[in-house]
Protein backbone atom coordinates (compact mmCIF):
# COMPACT_ATOMS: atom_id res chain seq x y z
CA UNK A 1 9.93 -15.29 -39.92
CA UNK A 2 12.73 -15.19 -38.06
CA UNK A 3 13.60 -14.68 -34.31
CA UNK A 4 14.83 -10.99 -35.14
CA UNK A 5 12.05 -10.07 -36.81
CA UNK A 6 9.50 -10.66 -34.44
CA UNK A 7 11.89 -8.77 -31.71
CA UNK A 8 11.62 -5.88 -33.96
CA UNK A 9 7.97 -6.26 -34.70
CA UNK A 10 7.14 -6.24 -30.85
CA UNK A 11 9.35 -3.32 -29.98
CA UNK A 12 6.98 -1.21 -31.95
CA UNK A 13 4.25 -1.75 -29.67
CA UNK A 14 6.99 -0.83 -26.86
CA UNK A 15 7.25 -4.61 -25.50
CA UNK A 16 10.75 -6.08 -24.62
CA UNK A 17 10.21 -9.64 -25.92
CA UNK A 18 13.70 -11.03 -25.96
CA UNK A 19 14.15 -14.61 -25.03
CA UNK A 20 16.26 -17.35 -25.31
CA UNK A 21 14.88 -20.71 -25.55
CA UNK A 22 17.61 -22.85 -24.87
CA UNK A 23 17.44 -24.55 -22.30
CA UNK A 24 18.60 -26.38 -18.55
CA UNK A 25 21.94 -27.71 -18.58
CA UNK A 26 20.89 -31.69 -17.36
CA UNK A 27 24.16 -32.40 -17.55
CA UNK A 28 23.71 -35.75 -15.24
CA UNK A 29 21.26 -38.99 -16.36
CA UNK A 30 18.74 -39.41 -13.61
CA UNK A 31 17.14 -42.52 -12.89
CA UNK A 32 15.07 -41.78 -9.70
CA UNK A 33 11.50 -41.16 -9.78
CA UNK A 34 11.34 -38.80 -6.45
CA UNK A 35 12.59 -35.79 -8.06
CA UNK A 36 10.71 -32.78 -9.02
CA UNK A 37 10.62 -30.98 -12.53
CA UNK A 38 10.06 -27.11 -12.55
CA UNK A 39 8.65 -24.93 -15.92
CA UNK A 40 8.59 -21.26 -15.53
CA UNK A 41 6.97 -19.06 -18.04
CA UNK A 42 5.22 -15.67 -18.82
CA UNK A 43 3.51 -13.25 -15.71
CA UNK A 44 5.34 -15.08 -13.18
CA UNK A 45 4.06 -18.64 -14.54
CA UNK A 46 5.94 -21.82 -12.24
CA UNK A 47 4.43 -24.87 -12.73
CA UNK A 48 5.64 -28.40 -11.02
CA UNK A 49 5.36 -32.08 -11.74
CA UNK A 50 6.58 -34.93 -9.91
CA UNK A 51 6.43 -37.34 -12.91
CA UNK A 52 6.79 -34.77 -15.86
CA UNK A 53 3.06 -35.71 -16.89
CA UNK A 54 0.64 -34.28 -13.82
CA UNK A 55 1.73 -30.50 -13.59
CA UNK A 56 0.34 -28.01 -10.76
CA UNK A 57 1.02 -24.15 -10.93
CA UNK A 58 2.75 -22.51 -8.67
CA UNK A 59 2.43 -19.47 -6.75
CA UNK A 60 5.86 -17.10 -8.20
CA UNK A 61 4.89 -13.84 -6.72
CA UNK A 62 5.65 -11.78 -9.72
CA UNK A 63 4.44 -10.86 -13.18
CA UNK A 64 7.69 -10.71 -14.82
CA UNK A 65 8.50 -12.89 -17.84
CA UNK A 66 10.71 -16.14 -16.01
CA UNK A 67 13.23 -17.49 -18.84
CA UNK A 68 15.03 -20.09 -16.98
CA UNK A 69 15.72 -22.11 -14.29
CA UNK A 70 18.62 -24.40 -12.80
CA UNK A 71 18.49 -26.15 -9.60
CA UNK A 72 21.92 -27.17 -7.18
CA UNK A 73 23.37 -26.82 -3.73
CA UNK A 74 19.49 -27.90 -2.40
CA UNK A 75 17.99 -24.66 -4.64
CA UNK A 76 16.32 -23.93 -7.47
CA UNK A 77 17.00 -20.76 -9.06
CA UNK A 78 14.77 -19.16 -11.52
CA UNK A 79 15.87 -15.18 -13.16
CA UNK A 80 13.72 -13.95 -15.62
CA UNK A 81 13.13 -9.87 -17.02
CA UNK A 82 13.88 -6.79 -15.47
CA UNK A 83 16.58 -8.85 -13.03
CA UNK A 84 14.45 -11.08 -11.46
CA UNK A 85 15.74 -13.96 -9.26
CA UNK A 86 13.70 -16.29 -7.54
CA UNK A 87 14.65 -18.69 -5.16
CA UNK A 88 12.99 -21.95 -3.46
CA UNK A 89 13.99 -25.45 -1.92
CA UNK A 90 10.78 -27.25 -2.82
CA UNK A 91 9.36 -25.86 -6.14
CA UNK A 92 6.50 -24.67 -3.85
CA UNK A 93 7.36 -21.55 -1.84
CA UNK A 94 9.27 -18.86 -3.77
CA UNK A 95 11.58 -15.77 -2.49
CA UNK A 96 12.37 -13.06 -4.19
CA UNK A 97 15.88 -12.17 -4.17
CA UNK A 98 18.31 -9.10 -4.87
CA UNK A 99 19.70 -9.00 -8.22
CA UNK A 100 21.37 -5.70 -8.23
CA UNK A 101 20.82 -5.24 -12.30
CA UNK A 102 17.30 -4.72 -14.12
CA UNK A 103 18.63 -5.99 -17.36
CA UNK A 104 16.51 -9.11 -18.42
CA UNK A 105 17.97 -12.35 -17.15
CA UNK A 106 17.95 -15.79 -19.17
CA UNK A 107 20.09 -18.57 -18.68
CA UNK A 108 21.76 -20.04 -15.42
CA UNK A 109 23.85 -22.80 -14.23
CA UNK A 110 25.93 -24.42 -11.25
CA UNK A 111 29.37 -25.82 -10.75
CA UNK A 112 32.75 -25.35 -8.42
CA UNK A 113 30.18 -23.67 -5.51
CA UNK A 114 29.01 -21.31 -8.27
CA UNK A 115 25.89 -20.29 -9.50
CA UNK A 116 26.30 -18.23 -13.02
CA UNK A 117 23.55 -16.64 -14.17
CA UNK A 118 23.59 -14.55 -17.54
CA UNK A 119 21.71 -12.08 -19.55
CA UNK A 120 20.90 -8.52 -20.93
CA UNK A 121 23.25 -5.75 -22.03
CA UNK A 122 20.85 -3.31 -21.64
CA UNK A 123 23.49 -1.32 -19.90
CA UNK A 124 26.64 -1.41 -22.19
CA UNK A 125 27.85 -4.99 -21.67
CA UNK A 126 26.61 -8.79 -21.29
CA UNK A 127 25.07 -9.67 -17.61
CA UNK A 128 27.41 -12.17 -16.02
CA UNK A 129 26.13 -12.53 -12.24
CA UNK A 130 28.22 -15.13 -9.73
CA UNK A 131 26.62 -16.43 -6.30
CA UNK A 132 27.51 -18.94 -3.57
CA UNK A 133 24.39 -19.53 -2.43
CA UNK A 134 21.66 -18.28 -4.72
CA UNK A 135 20.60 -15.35 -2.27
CA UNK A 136 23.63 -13.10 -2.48
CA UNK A 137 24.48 -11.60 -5.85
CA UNK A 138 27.55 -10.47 -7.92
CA UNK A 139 27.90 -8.62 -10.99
CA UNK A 140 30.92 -9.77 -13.15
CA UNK A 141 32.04 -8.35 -16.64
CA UNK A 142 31.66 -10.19 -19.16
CA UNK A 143 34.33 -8.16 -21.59
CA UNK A 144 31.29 -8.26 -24.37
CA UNK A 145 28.56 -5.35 -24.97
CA UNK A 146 26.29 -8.29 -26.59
CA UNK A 147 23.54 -10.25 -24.76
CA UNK A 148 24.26 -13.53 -23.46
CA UNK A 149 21.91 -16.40 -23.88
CA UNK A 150 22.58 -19.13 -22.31
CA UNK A 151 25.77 -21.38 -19.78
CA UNK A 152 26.89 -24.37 -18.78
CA UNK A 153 29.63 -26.05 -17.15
CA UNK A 154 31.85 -28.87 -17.72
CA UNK A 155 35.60 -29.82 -18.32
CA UNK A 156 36.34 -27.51 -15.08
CA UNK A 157 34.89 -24.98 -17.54
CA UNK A 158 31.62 -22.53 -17.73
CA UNK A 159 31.14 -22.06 -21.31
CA UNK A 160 28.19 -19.04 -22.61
CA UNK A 161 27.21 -18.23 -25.52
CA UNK A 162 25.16 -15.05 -27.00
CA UNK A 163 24.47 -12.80 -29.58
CA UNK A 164 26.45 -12.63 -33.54
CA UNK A 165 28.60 -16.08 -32.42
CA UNK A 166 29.66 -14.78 -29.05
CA UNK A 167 31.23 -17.54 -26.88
CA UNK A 168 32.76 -17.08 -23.63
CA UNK A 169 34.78 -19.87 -20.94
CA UNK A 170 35.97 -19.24 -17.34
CA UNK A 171 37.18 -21.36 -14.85
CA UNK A 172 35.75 -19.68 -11.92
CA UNK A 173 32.79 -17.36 -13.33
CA UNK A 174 34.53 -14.81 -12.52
CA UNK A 175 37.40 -13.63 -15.06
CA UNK A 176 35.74 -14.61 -18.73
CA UNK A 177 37.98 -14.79 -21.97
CA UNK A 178 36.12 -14.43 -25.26
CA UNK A 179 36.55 -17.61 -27.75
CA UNK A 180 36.03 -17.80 -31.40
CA UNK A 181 32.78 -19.83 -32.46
CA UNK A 182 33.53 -19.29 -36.60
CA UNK A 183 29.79 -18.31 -36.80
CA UNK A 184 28.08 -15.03 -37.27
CA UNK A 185 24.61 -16.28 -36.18
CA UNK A 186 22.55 -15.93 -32.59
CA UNK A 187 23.35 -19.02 -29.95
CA UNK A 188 20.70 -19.72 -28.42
CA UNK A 189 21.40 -23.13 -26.34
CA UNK A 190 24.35 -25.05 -24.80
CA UNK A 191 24.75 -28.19 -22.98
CA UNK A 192 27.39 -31.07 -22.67
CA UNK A 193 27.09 -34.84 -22.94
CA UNK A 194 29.31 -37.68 -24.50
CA UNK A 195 32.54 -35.66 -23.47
CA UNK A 196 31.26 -32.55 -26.22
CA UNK A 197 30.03 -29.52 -25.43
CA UNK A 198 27.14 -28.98 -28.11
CA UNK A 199 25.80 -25.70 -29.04
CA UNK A 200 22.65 -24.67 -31.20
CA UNK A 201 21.67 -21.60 -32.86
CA UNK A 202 20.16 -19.57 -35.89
CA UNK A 203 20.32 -19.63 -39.62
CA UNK A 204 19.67 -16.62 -40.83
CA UNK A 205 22.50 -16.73 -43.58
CA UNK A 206 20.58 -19.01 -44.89
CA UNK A 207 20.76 -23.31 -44.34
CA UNK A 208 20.31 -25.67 -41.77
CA UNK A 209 20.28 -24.05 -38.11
CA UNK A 210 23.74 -23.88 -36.54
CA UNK A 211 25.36 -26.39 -34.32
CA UNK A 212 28.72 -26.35 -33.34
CA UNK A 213 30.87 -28.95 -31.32
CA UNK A 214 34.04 -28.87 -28.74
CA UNK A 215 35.58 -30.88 -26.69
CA UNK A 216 36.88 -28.81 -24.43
CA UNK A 217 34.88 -25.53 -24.83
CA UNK A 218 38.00 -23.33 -26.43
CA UNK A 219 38.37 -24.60 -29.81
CA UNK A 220 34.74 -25.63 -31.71
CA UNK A 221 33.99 -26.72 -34.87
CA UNK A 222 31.20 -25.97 -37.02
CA UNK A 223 28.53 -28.79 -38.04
CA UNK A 224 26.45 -29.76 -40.51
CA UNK A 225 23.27 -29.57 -38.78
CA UNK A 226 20.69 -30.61 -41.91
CA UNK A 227 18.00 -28.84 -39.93
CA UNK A 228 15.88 -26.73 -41.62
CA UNK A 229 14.72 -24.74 -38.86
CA UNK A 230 16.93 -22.28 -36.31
CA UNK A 231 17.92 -24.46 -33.50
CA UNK A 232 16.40 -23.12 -29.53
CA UNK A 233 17.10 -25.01 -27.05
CA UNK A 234 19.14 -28.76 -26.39
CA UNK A 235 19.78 -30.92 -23.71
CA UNK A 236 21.86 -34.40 -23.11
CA UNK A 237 20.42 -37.85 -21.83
CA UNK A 238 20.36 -41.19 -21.94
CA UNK A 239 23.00 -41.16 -24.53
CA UNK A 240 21.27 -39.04 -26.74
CA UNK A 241 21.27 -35.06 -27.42
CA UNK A 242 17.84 -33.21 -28.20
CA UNK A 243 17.20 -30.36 -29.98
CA UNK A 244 14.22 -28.26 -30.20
CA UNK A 245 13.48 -25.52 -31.96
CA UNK A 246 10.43 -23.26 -33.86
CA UNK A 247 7.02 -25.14 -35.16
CA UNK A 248 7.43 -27.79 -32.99
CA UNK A 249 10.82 -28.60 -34.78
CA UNK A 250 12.64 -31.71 -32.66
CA UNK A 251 15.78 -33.33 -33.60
CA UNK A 252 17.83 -36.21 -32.32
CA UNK A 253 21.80 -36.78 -32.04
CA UNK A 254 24.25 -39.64 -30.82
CA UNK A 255 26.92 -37.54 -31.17
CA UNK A 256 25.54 -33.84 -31.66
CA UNK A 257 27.78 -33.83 -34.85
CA UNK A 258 24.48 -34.39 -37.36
CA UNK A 259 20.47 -34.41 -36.37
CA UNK A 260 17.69 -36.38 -37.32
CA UNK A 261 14.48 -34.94 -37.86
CA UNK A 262 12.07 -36.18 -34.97
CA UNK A 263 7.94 -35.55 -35.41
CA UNK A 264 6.61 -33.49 -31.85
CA UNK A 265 2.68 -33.92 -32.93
CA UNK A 266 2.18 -29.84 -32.19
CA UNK A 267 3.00 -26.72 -34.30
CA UNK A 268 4.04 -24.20 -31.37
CA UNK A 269 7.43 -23.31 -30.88
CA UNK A 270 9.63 -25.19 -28.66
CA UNK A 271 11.89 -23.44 -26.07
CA UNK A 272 13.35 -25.59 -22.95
CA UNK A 273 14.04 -28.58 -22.72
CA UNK A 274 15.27 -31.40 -19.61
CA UNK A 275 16.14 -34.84 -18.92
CA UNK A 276 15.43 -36.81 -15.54
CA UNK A 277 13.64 -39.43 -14.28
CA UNK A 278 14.55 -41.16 -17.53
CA UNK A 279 12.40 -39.04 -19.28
CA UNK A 280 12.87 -35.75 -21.98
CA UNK A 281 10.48 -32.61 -21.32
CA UNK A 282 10.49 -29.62 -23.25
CA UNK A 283 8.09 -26.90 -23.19
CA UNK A 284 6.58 -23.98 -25.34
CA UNK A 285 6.38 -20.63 -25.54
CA UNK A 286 5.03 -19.34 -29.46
CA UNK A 287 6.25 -16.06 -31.12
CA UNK A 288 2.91 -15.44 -32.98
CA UNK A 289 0.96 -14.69 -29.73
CA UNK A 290 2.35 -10.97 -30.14
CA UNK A 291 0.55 -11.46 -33.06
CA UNK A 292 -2.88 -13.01 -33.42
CA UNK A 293 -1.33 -16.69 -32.60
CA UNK A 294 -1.89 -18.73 -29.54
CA UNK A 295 0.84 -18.35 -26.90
CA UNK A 296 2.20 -21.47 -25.79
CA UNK A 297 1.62 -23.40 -22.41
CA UNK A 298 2.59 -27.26 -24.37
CA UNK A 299 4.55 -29.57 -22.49
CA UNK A 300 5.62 -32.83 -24.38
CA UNK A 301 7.55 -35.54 -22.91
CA UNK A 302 9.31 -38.17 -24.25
CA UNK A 303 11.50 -41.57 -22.92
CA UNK A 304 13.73 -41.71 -26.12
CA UNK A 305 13.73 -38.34 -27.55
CA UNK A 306 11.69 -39.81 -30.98
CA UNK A 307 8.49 -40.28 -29.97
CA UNK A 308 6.40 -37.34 -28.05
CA UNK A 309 3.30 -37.38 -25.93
CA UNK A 310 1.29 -34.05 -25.04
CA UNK A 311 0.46 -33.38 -21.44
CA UNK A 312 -2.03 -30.99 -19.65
CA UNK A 313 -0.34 -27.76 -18.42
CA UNK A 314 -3.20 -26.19 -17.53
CA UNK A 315 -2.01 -22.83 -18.27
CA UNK A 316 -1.49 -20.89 -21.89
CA UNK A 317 0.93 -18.74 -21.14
CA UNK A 318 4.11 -18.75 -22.86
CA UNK A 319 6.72 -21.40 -21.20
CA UNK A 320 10.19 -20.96 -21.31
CA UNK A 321 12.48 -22.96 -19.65
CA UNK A 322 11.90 -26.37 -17.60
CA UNK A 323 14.42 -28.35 -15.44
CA UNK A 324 14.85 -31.59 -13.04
CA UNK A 325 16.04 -32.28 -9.62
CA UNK A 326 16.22 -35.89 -8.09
């Protein structure tokens, strides 16, 4: 089953169970081992890990769904449903902050004294929010009435991708011009590494999940992915692009113009993913909890992107999103 499907399948029982799973931008290699990694998840669910293998949870102060998470200017971030934004300086202690939208919130990013958060368009158009600071918020149009999954930023450009192919670039996050992909199908994930900007998404017209390439986040090219699976989330380190994706699905790329098939050792869907410290973390959050299935909670972690080793969460919940600061 696809991603749609289940979306549709939930909404009968009146849930809103739209998420992205793509993933933290990572854009830098890390090599420090003082830094702090962050997962948020369902009901509020932050957990922390100094080493990406001993995790602790977190005290959020909200239920809400959390969907991602980026961390810059000393902050981490974290927005999640019904316009939630979180803020903290330590991963411990977390503030709630004013939004000003209630339209479900997924991806973020930081770059040029900008954070860039997107989402929702539960009210006409894609959520584009700006802020200096993390604490004061902006809402910006986006010029698109689809949602918008995920950002990142690179080139002197913030690149975001959605919904039906939907790409947008901006030099400040504030005025966005729409850019042709040449695909039809859901992006779900976007990062850059080895001067390309690499993005991942569905494959519902049948074929290997979509990935397309640029160089300079206007003009992209379509690849041939040879993944059998939709694509969720990627990230860029240590010279090497990951993908992750449903059923445990992993896949490795030099280049992020072709994948190679990589074996995770679990069956639950995979949703964020990171570098630092050296090391690849990506967590999971399972479709088929809405129904009967287990929900999630895996992290895996990995120091070449090919071989995987399962750590102790401790929670089940669903986990979508995971990033790094040094």
């Amino acid at each position: 089953m696809n991603k749609v499907l289940y979306i549709i399948l939930i909404s009968l029982f009146s849930l809103t169970i739209i998420s992205c799973k793509s993933s933290d931008d990572s854009k830098t290699t890390h090599t420090t081992s003082s830094g702090l990694f962050v997962a948020v998840g369902d009901n509020g669910t932050i957990l922390t890990s100094s080493d990406g293998t001993t995790w602790t949870s977190r005290t959020s102060g909200t239920t809400y769904l959390l969907d991602g998470i980026t961390y810059a200017n000393s902050t981490f971030v974290v927005m999640g449903y019904n316009g939630t934004i979180l803020t903290s300086s330590d991963g411990t202690t977390w503030t709630s902050r004013t939004s000003g939208t209630t339209n479900n919130l997924h991806r973020g990013t930081y770059e040029n004294s900008t954070f860039v958060v997107v989402g929702d368009n539960a009210t006409g158009s894609g959520t584009i929010l700006t802020s200096p600071d993390g604490t004061t918020w902006t809402s910006r149009t986006s010029g698109t009435s689809l949602r918008l999954w995920d950002v990142t930023y690179a080139n002197s450009t913030f690149v975001v991708v959605g919904m039906t192919g939907t790409l947008l670039t901006s030099s400040d996050g504030t005025s966005w011009t729409s850019r042709t992909s040449g695909s039809t199908e859901h992006l779900w994930g976007i990062t850059y590494g080895n001067s390309t900007f690499v993005v991942v998404g569905d494959n519902k017209t049948g074929g290997a999940g979509t990935l397309l390439t640029s160089s300079d986040g206007t003009t992209w090219t379509s690849r041939t992915s040879g993944a059998s699976t939709e694509l969720w989330g990627v990230t860029y380190g240590g010279s090497t692009f990951v993908v992750v994706g449903p059923s445990g699905s992993i896949y490795t790329s030099s280049d992020g113009t072709s994948l190679t098939s990589r074996t995770s050792g679990i069956t639950n869907d995979l949703w964020g993913i990171t570098y630092g410290n050296s090391i690849f973390v990506t967590v999971s959050a399972n479709w088929n909890k809405y129904i009967g299935g287990s929900g999630g909670g895996d992290i895996l972690t990995s120091s070449d992107g090919i071989s995987w080793t399962s750590r102790t969460s401790g929670t089940t919940e669903r986990l979508h999103a995971v990033t790094y600061k040094e």
